[in-house]
N, C-alpha and C. Protein backbone atom coordinates (compact mmCIF):
# COMPACT_ATOMS: atom_id res chain seq x y z
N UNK A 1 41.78 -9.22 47.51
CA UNK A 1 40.76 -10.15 47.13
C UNK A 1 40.86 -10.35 45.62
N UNK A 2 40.70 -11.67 44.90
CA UNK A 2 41.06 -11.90 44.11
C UNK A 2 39.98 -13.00 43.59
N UNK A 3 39.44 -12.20 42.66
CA UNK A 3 38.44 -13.02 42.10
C UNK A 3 38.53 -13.10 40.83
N UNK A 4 38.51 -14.90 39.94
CA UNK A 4 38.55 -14.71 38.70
C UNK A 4 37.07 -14.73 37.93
N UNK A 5 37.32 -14.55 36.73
CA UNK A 5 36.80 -14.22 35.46
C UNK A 5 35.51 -15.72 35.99
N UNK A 6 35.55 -16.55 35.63
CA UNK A 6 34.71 -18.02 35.95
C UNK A 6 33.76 -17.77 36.97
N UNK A 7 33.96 -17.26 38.23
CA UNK A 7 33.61 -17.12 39.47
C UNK A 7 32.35 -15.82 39.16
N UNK A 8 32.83 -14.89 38.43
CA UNK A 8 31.81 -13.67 38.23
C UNK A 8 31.04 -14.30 37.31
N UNK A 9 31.43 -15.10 36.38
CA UNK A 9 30.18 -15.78 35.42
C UNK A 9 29.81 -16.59 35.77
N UNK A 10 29.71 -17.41 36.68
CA UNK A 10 28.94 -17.94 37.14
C UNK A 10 27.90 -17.67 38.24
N UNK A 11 28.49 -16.79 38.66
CA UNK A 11 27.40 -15.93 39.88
C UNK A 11 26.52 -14.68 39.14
N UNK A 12 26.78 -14.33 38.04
CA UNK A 12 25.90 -13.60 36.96
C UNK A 12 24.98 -14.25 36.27
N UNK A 13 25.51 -15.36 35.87
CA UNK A 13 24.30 -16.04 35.13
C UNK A 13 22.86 -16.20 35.44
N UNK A 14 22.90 -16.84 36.54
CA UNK A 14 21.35 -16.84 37.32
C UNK A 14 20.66 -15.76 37.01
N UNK A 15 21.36 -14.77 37.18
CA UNK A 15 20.53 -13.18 36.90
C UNK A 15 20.27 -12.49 35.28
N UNK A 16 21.09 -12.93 34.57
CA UNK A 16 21.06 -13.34 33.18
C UNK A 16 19.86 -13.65 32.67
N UNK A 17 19.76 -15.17 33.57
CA UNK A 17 18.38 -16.16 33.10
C UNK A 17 16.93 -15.62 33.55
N UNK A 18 17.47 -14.58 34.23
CA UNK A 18 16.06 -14.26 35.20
C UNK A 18 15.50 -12.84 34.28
N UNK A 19 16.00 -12.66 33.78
CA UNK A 19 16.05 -11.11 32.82
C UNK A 19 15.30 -11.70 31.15
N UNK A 20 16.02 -13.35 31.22
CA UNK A 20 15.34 -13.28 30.08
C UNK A 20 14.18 -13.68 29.86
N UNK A 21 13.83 -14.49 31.11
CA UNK A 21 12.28 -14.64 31.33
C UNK A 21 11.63 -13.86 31.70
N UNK A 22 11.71 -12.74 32.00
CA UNK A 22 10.96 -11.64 32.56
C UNK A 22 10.24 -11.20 31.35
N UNK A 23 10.67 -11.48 29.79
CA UNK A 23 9.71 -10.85 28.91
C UNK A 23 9.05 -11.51 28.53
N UNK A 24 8.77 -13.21 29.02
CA UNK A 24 7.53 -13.82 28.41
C UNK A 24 6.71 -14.12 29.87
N UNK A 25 7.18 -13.00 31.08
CA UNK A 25 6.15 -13.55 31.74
C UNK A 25 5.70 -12.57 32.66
N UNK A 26 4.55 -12.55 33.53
CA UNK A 26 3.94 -11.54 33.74
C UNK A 26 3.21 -11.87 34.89
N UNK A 27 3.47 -11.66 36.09
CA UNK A 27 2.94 -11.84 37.52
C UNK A 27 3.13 -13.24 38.13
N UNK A 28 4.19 -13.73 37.13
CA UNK A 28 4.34 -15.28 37.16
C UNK A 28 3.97 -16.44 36.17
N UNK A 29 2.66 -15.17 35.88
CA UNK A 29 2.04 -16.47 34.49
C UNK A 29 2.90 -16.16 33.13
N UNK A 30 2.48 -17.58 32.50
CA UNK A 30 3.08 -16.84 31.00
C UNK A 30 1.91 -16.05 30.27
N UNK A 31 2.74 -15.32 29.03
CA UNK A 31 1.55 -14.10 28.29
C UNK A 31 1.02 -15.39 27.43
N UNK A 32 -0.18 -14.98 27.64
CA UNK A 32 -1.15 -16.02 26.71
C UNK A 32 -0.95 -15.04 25.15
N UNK A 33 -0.26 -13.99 24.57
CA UNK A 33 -0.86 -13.41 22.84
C UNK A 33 0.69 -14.51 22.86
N UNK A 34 1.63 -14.49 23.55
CA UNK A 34 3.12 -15.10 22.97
C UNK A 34 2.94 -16.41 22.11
N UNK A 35 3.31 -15.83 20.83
CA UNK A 35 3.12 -16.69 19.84
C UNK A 35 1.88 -16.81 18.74
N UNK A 36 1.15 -15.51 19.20
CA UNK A 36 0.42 -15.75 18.57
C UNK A 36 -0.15 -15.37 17.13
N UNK A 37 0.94 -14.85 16.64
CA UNK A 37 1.42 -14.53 15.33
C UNK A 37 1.26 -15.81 14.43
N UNK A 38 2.59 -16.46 15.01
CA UNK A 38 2.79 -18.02 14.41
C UNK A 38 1.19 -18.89 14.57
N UNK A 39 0.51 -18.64 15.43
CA UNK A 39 -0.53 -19.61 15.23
C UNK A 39 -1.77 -19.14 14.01
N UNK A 40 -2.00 -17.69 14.68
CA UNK A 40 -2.78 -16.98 13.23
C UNK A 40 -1.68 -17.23 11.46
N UNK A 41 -0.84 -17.41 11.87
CA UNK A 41 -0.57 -17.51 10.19
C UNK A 41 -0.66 -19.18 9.99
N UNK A 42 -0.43 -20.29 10.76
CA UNK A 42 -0.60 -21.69 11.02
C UNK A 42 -2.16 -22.05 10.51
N UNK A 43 -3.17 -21.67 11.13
CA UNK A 43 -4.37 -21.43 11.23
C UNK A 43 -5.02 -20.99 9.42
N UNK A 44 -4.33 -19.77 9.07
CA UNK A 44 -4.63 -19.61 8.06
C UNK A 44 -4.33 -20.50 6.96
N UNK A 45 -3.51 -21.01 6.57
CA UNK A 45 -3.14 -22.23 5.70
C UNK A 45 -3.54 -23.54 5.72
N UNK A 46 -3.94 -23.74 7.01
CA UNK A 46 -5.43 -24.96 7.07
C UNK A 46 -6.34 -25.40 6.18
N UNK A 47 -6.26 -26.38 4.98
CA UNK A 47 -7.40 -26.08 4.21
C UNK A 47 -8.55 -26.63 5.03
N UNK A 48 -9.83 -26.40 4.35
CA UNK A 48 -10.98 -26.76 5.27
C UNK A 48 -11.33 -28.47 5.27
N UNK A 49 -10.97 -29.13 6.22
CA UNK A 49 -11.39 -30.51 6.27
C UNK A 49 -12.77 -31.16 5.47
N UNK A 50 -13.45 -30.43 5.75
CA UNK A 50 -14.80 -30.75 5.21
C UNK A 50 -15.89 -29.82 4.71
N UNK A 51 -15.53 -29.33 3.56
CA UNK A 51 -15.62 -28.03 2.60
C UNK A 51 -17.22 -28.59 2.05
N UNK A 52 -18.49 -27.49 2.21
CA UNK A 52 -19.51 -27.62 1.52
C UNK A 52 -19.99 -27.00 0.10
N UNK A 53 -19.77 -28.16 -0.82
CA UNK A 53 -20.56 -27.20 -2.15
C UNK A 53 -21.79 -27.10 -2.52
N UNK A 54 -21.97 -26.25 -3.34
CA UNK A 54 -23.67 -26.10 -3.74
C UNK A 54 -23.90 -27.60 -4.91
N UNK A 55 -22.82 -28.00 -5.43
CA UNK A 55 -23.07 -29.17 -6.16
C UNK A 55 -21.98 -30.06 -5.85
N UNK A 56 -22.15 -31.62 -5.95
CA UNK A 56 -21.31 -32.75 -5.62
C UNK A 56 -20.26 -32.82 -6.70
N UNK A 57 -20.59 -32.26 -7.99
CA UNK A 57 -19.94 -32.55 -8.96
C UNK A 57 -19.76 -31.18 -9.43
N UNK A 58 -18.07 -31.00 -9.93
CA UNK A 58 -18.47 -29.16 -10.57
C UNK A 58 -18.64 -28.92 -11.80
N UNK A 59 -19.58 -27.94 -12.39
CA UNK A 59 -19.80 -27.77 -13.57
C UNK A 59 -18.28 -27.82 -14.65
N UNK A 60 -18.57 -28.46 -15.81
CA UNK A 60 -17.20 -28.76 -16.43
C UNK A 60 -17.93 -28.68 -17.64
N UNK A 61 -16.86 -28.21 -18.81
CA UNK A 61 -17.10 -28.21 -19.83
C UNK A 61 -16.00 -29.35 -20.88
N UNK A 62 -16.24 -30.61 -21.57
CA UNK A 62 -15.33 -31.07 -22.23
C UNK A 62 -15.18 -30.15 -23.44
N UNK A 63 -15.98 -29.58 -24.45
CA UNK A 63 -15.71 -28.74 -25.35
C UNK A 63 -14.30 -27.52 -24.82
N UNK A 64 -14.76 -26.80 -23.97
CA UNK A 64 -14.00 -26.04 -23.26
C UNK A 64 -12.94 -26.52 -23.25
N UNK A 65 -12.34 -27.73 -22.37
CA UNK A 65 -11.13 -28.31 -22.71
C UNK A 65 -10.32 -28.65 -23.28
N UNK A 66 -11.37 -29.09 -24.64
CA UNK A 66 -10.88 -29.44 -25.70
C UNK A 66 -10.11 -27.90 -26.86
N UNK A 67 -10.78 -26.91 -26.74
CA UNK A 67 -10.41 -25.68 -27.27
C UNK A 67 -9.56 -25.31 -26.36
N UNK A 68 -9.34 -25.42 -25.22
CA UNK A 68 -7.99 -24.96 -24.48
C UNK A 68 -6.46 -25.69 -24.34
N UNK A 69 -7.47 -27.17 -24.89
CA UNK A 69 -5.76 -28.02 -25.22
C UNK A 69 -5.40 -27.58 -26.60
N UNK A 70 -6.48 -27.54 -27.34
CA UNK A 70 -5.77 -26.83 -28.56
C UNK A 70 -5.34 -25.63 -28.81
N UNK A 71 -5.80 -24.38 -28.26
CA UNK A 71 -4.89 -23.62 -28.02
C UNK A 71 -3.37 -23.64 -27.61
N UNK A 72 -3.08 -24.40 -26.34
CA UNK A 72 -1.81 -24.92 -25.83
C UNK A 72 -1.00 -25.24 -26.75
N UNK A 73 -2.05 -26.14 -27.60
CA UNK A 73 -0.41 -26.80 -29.04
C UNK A 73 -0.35 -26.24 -29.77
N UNK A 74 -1.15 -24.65 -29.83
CA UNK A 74 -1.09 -23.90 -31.40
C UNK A 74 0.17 -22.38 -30.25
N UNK A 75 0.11 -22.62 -29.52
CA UNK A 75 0.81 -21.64 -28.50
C UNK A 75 0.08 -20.20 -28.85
N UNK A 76 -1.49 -20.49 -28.83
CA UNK A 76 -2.53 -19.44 -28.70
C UNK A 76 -3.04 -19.50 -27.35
N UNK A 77 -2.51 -19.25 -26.58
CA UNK A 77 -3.17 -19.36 -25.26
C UNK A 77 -3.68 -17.91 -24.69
N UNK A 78 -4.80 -17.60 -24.09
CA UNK A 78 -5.46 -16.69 -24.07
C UNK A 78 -4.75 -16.12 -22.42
N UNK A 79 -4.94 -14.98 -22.46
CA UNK A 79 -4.34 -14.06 -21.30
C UNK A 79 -5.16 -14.26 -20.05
N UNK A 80 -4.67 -15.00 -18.88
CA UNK A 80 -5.65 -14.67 -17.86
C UNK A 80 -5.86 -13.37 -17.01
N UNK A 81 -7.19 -13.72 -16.73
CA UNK A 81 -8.35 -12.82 -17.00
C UNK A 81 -7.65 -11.78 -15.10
N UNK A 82 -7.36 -10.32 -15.03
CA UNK A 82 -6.62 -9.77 -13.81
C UNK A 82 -8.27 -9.99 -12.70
N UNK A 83 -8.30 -10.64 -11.54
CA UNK A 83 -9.07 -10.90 -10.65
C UNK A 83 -8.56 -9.87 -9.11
N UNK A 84 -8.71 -9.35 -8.61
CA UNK A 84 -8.19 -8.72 -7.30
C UNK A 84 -8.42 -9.07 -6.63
N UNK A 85 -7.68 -9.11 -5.49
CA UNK A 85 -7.80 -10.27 -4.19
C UNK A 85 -8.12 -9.37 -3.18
N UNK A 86 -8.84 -7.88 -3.48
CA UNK A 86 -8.89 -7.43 -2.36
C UNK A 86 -9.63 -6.01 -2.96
N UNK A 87 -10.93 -5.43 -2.49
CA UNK A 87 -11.62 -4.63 -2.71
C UNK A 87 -10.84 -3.15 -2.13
N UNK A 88 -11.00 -1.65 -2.92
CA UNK A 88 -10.43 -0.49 -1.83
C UNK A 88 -11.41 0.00 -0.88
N UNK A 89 -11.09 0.59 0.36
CA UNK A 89 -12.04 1.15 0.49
C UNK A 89 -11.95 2.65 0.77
N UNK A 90 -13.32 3.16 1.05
CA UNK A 90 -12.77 4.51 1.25
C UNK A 90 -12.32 5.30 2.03
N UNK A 91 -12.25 4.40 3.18
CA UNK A 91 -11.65 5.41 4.25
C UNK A 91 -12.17 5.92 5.19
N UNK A 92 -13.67 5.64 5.20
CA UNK A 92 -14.61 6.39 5.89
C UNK A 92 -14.44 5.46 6.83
């Protein structure tokens, strides 16, 4: 009996394909978390369509501006200020 190389890959494959769906699916259904990495990080970069402020207009200073463009052309520019994007906690 003489069977070639073509003949076994093609009668393997089917079983191939069936192996690789077996990890996105689960009693038949698909897994509803699959993918859901990509959507939580999608989600997060959303800015907010329709953002509420406490005022229509934001407080601004022209003086302020004006001492910060001049700083810029004297190349006195002041160090910004370290803010943390994230509180520690303790563990408890």
């Amino acid at each position: 009996m003489n069977i070639d190389r073509r003949t076994c890959t093609m009668a393997a494959l089917p079983l191939m394909l069936v192996g690789c769906t077996q990890g996105m699916m689960t009693g038949g259904k698909p897994v509803v978390e699959f993918g859901e990495y990509n959507r939580q990080t999608m989600a997060s970069q959303v800015v907010n369509p329709e953002p509420h402020y406490d005022t229509t207009v934001p407080v601004t200073s022209a003086e302020h501006a004006a001492q910060a463009a001049e700083r810029y052309q004297q190349d006195a520019v002041k160090p910004p200020i370290h803010t943390p994007s994230t509180t520690p906690s303790s563990g408890n």
